[in-house]
Protein backbone atom coordinates (compact mmCIF):
# COMPACT_ATOMS: atom_id res chain seq x y z
CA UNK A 1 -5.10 -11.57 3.85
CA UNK A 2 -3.45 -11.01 7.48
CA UNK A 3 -4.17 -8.17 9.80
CA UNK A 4 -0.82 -6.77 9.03
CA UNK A 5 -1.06 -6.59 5.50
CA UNK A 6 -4.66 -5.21 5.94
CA UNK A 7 -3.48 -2.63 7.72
CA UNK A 8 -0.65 -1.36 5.48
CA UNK A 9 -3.11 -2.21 2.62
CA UNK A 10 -5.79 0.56 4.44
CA UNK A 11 -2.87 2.91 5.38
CA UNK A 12 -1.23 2.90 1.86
CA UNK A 13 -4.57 3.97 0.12
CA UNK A 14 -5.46 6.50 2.39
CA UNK A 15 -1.81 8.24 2.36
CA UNK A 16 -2.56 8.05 -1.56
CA UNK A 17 -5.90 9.98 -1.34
CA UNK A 18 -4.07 12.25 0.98
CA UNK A 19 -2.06 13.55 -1.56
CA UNK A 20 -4.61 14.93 -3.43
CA UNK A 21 -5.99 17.30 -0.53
CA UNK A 22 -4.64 20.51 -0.66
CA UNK A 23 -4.63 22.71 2.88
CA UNK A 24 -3.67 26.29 3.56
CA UNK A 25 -1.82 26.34 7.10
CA UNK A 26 -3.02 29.72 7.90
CA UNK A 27 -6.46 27.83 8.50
CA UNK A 28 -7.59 24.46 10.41
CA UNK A 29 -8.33 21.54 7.67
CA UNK A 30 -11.75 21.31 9.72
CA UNK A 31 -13.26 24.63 8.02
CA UNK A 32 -13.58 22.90 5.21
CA UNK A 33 -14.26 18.64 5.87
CA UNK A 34 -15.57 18.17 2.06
CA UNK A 35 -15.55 14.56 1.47
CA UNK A 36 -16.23 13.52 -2.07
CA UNK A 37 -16.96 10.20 -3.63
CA UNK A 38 -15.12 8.01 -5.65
CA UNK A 39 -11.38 9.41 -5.27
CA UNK A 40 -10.92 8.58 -8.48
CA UNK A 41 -11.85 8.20 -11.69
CA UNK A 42 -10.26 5.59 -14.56
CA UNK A 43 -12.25 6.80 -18.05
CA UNK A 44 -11.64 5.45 -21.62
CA UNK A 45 -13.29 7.38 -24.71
CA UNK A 46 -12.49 8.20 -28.67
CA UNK A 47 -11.57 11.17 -29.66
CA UNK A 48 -14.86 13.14 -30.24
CA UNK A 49 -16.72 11.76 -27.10
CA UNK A 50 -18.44 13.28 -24.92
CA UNK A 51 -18.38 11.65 -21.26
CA UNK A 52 -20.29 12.42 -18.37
CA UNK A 53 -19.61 11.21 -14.79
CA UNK A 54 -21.13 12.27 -11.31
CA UNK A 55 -19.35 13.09 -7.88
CA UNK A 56 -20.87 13.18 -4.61
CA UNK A 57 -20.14 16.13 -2.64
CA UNK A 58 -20.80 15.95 1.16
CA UNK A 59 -19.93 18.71 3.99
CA UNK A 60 -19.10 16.94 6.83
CA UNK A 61 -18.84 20.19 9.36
CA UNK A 62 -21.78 21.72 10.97
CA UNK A 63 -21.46 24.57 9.29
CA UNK A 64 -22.84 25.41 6.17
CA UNK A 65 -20.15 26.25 2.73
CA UNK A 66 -19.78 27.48 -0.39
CA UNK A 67 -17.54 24.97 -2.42
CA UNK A 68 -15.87 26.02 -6.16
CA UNK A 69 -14.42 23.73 -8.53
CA UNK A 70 -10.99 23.94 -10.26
CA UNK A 71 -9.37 22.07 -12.82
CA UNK A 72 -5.50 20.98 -13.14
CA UNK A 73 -3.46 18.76 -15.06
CA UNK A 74 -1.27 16.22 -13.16
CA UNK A 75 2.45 14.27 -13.47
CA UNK A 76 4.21 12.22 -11.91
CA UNK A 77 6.58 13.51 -9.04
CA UNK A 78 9.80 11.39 -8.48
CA UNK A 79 8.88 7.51 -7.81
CA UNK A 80 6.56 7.91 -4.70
CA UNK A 81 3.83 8.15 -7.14
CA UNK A 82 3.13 11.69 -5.50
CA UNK A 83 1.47 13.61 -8.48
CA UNK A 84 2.74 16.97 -9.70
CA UNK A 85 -0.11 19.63 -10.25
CA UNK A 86 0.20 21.97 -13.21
CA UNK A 87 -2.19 25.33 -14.24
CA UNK A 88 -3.92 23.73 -17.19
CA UNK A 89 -3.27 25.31 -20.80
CA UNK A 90 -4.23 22.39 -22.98
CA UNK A 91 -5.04 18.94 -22.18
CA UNK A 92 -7.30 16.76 -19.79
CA UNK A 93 -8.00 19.88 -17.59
CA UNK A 94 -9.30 22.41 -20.08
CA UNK A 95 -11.74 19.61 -21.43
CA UNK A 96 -13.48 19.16 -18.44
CA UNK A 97 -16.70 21.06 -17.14
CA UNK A 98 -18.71 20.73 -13.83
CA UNK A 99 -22.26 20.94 -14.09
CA UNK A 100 -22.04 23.55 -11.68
CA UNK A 101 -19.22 26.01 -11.02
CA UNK A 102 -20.10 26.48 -7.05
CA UNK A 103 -22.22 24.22 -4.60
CA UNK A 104 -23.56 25.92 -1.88
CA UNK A 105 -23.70 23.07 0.93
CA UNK A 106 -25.80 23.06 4.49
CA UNK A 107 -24.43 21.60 7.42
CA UNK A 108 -24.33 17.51 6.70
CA UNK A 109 -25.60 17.97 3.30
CA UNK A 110 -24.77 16.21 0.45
CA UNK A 111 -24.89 16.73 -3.28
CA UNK A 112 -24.68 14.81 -6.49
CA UNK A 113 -22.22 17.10 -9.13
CA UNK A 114 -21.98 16.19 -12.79
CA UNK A 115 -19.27 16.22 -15.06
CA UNK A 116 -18.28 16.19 -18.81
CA UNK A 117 -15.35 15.51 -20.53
CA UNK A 118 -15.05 16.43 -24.23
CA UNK A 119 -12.63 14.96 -25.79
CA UNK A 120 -11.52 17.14 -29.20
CA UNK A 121 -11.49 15.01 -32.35
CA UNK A 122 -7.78 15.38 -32.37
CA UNK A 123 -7.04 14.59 -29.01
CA UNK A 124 -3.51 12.27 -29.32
CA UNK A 125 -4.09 8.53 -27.94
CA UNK A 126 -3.11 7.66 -24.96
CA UNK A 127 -2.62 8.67 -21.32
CA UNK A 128 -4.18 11.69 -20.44
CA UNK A 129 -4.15 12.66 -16.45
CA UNK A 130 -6.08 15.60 -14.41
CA UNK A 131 -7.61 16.65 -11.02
CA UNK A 132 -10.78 18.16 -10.21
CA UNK A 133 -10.59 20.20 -7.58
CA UNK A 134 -13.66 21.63 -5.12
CA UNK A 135 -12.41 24.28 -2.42
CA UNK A 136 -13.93 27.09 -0.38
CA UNK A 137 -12.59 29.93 -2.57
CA UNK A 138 -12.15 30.16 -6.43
CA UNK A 139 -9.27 29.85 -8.04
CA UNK A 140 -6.98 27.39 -10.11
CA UNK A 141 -6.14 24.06 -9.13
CA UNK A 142 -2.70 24.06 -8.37
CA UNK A 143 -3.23 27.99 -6.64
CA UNK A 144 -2.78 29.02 -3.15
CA UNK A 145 -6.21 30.00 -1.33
CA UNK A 146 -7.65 31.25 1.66
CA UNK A 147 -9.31 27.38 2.40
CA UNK A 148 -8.80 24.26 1.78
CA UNK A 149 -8.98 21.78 -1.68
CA UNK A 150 -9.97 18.34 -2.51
CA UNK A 151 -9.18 16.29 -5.16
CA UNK A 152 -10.38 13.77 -7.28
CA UNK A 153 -8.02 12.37 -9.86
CA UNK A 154 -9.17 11.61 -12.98
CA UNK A 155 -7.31 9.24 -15.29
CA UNK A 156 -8.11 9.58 -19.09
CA UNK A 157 -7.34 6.66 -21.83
CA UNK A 158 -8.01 7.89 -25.26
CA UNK A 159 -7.92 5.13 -27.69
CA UNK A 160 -5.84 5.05 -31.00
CA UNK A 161 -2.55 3.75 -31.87
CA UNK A 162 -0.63 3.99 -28.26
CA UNK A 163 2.80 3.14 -27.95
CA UNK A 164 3.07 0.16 -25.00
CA UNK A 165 7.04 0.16 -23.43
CA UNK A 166 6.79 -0.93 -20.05
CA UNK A 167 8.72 -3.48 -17.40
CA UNK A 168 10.47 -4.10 -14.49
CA UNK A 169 13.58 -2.64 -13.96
CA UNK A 170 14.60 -4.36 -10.75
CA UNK A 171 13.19 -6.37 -6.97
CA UNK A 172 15.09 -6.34 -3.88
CA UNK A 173 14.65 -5.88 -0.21
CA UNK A 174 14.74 -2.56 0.97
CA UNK A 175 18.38 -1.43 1.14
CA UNK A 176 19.51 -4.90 -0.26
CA UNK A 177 19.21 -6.16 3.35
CA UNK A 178 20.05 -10.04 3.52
CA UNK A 179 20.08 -11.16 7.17
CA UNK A 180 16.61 -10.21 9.23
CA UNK A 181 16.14 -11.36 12.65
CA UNK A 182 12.70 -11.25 12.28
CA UNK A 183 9.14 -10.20 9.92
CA UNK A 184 8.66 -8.03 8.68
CA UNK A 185 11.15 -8.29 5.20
CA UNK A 186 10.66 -5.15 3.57
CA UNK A 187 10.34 -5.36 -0.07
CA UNK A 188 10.11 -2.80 -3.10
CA UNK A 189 10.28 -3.32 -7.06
CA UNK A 190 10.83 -0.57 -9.78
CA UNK A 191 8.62 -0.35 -12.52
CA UNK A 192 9.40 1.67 -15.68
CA UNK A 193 6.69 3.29 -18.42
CA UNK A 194 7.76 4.30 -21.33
CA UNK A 195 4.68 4.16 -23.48
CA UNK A 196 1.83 6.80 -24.12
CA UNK A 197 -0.84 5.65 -21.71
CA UNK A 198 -0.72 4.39 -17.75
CA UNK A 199 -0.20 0.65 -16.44
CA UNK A 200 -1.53 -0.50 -13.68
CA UNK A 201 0.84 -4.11 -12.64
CA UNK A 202 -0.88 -6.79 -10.96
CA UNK A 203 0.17 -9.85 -9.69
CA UNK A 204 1.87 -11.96 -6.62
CA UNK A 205 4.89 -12.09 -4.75
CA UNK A 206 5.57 -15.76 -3.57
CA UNK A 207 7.41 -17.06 -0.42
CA UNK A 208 8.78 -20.35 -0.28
CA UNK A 209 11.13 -21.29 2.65
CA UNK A 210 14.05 -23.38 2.80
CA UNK A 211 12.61 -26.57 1.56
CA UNK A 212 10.50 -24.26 -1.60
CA UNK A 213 7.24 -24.85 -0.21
CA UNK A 214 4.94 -21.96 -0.39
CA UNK A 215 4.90 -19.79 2.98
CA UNK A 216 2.85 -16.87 1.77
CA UNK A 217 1.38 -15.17 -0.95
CA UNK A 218 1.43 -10.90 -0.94
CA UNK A 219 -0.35 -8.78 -3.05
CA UNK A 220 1.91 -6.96 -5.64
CA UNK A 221 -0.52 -3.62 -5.92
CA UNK A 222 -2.54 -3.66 -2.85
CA UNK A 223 -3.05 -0.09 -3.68
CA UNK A 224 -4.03 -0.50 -7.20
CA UNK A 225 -1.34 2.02 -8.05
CA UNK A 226 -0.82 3.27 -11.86
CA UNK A 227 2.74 4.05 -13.29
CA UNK A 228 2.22 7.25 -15.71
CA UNK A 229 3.47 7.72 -18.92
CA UNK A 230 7.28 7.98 -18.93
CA UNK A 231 7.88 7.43 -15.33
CA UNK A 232 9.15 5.06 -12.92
CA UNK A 233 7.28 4.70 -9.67
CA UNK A 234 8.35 2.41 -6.55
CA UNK A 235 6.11 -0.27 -5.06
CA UNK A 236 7.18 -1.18 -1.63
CA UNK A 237 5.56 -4.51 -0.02
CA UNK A 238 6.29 -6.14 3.45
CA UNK A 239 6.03 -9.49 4.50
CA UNK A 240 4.67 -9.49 8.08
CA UNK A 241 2.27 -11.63 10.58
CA UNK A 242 1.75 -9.69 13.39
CA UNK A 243 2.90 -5.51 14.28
CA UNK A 244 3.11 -4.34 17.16
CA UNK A 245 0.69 -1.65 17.84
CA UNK A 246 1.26 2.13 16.78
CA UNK A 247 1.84 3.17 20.47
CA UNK A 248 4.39 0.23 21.35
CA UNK A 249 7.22 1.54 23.75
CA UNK A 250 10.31 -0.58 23.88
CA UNK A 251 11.41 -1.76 26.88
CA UNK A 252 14.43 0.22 28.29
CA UNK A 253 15.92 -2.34 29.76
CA UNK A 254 17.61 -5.50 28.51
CA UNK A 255 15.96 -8.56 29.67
CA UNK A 256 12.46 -7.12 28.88
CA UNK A 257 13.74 -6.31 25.87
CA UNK A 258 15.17 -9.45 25.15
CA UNK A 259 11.74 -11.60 26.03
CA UNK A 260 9.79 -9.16 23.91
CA UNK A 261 11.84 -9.43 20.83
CA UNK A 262 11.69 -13.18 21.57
CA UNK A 263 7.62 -12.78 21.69
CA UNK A 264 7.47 -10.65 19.03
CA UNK A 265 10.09 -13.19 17.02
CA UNK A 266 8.00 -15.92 18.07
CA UNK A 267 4.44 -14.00 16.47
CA UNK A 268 6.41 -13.87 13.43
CA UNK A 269 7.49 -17.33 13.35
CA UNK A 270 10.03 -17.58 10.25
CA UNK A 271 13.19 -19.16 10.02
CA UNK A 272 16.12 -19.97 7.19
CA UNK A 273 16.57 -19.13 4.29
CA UNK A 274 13.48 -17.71 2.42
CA UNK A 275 13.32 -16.97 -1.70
CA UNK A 276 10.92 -14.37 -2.71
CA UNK A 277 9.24 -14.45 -5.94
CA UNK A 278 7.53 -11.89 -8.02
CA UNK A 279 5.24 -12.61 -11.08
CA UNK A 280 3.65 -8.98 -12.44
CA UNK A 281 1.15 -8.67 -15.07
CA UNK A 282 0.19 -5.66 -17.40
CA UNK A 283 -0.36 -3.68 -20.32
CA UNK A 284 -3.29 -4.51 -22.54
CA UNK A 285 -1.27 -7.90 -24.25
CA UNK A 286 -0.97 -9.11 -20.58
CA UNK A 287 2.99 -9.13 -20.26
CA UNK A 288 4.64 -11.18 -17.87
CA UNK A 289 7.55 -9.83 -15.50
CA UNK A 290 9.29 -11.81 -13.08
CA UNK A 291 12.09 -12.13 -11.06
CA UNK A 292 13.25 -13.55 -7.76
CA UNK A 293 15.34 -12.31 -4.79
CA UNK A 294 16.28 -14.58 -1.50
CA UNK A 295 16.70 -13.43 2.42
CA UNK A 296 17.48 -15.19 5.30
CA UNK A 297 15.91 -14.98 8.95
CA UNK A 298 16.96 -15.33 11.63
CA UNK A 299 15.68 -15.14 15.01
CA UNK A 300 18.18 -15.42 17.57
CA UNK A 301 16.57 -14.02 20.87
CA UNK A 302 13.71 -16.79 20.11
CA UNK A 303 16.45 -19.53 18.93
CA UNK A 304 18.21 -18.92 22.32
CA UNK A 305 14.73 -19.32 24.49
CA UNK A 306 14.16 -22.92 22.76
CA UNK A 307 17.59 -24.01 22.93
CA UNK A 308 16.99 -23.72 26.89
CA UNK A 309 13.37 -24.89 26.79
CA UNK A 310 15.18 -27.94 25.09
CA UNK A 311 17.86 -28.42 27.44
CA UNK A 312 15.60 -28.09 30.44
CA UNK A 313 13.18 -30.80 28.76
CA UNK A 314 16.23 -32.97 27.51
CA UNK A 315 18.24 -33.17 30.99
CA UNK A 316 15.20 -32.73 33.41
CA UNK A 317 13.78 -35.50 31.65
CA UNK A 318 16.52 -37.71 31.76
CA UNK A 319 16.81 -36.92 35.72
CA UNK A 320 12.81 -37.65 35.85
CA UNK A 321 12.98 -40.79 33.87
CA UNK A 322 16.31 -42.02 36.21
CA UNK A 323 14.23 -41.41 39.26
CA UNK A 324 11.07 -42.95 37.99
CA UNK A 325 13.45 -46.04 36.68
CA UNK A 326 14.48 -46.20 40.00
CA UNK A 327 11.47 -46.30 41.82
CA UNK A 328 10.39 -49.07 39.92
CA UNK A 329 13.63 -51.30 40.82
CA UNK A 330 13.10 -50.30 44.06
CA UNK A 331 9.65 -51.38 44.22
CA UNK A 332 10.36 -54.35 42.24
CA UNK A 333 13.10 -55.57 44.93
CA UNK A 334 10.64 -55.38 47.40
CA UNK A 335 7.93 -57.13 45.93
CA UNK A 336 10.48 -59.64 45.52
CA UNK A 337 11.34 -59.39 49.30
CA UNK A 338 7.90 -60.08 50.42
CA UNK A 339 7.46 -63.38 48.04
């Protein structure tokens, strides 16, 4: 994988585990640096079971806190994949339990929390989705505090007889954009769930250039993102080589900017027309989705700086080899002259 897509692949997953901290603006976010590991949990059980799991709790200030857990339910919000927190009344959040209900931590401490989950005997199959929640003051998990929250999602499969309706509803470059003068192509596919438990797609998206030889192959997922029950979410994927770094300042004026579209262009090397391919996997049968899109690129600042490299190469050539040609009659006659 290329530097660029590691990048968005880093920044992608840690705007998702953003979402799930909670912050009061009244105080700084660095009152309360609780860091907790994993960010999330993915749990299948039967109705009946009783699960436990552990969570690592670790203050990260120098100052010592009190930390109380908190339990909410979760939905999806729009197609982001943002998740909706709801005050739990039944479901996932009422049948969990921390082992304890506040940690007391020391400055740089950390501490190993269990969890259950009881599952009721007539818990329906399917998707079940909730947060747990560890802040410096009690209260619910979707309530407004004097601190700060953190979140760990957990994802709950119960198994049984689950309805599976899922697909892919459509693939495109972002706003349907056709022409690019240059990387990256911004992509994004739509992915519908109508069944009664999550799905998590995998798979590829292939680029073949003008002649249908692979160019590239991009992760589908790269942040192993789930689609809820009855929801749509949005994946969005770009095709890049090389970005310019987070503090780049274009040039103002129009011959710099020129060359450094050119060098930027040229980073990015991609030209004609390009077809797109996307293969997704999923459910627990291991459905197939694909379809295709095509784009073409390109680069005209770079096209114009190697039609002139060319030209300068082509007639400065020609004028060296007539000189050279030259030289060599001339020397030629007067070899001849001195025989």
């Amino acid at each position: 994988m290329k530097i660029g897509n590691n990048f968005k692949y880093y920044r992608a997953l840690f705007s998702f585990f953003a979402i799930v901290v909670i912050g009061v603006c009244l105080y700084p976010i660095s009152t309360s640096a609780l860091t907790m590991t994993p960010v999330r949990f993915e749990i299948r059980g039967n109705p009946g079971d009783v699960i436990t799991e552990e969570i690592l709790l670790v203050n990260e200030t120098e100052q010592a806190a009190s930390y109380y857990s908190s339990f909410s339910n979760f939905e999806a919000q729009g197609e982001s994949g943002s998740p909706a927190f709801v005050e739990p009344t039944d479901g996932l959040g009422t049948w969990m339990k921390a082992g304890y209900s506040s940690v007391y931590l020391a400055p740089r401490q950390q501490k190993i929390v269990p969890f259950t989950i009881t599952i009721p005997q007539d818990a329906e199959p399917g998707g079940h989705f909730a947060v747990i929640f560890w802040g410096t003051s009690p209260g619910g998990g979707n309530s407004v505090g004097v601190g700060a929250k953190t979140g760990i999602l957990v994802l709950l499969s119960v198994s049984g007889d689950v309805k599976e309706d899922a697909g892919l509803l459509d693939f495109k470059t972002t706003d349907s954009q056709f022409w690019f003068s240059t990387l990256p192509v911004s992509m994004e596919y739509r992915f519908k769930n109508d069944g009664g438990d999550r799905v998590k797609p995998d798979g590829k998206i292939t680029i073949r250039n003008t002649v249908f030889w692979p160019t590239e192959k991009l992760n589908a997922n790269p942040i192993l993102g789930n689609i809820l029950s009855n929801s749509t979410r949005k994946f969005k994927i770009d095709w890049v080589n090389y970005e310019r770094p987070e503090d780049f300042v274009a040039p103002t004026s129009i011959f710099k900017k020129f060359w450094s579209d050119a060098g930027y262009q040229w980073k990015n090397f991609a030209v004609g027309l390009y077809s797109a391919n996307l293969k997704l996997q999923y459910g627990t049968h291991n459905e197939v989705a694909r379809k295709t899109l095509f784009f073409f690129v390109f680069p005209w600042q770079l096209v114009l700086v190697l039609i002139a490299i060319f030209f300068i190469i082509f007639f400065g050539g020609k004028k060296l080899i007539k000189r050279y040609n030259k030289y060599i009659i001339g020397k030629a006659k007067l070899l001849q002259n001195i025989s």
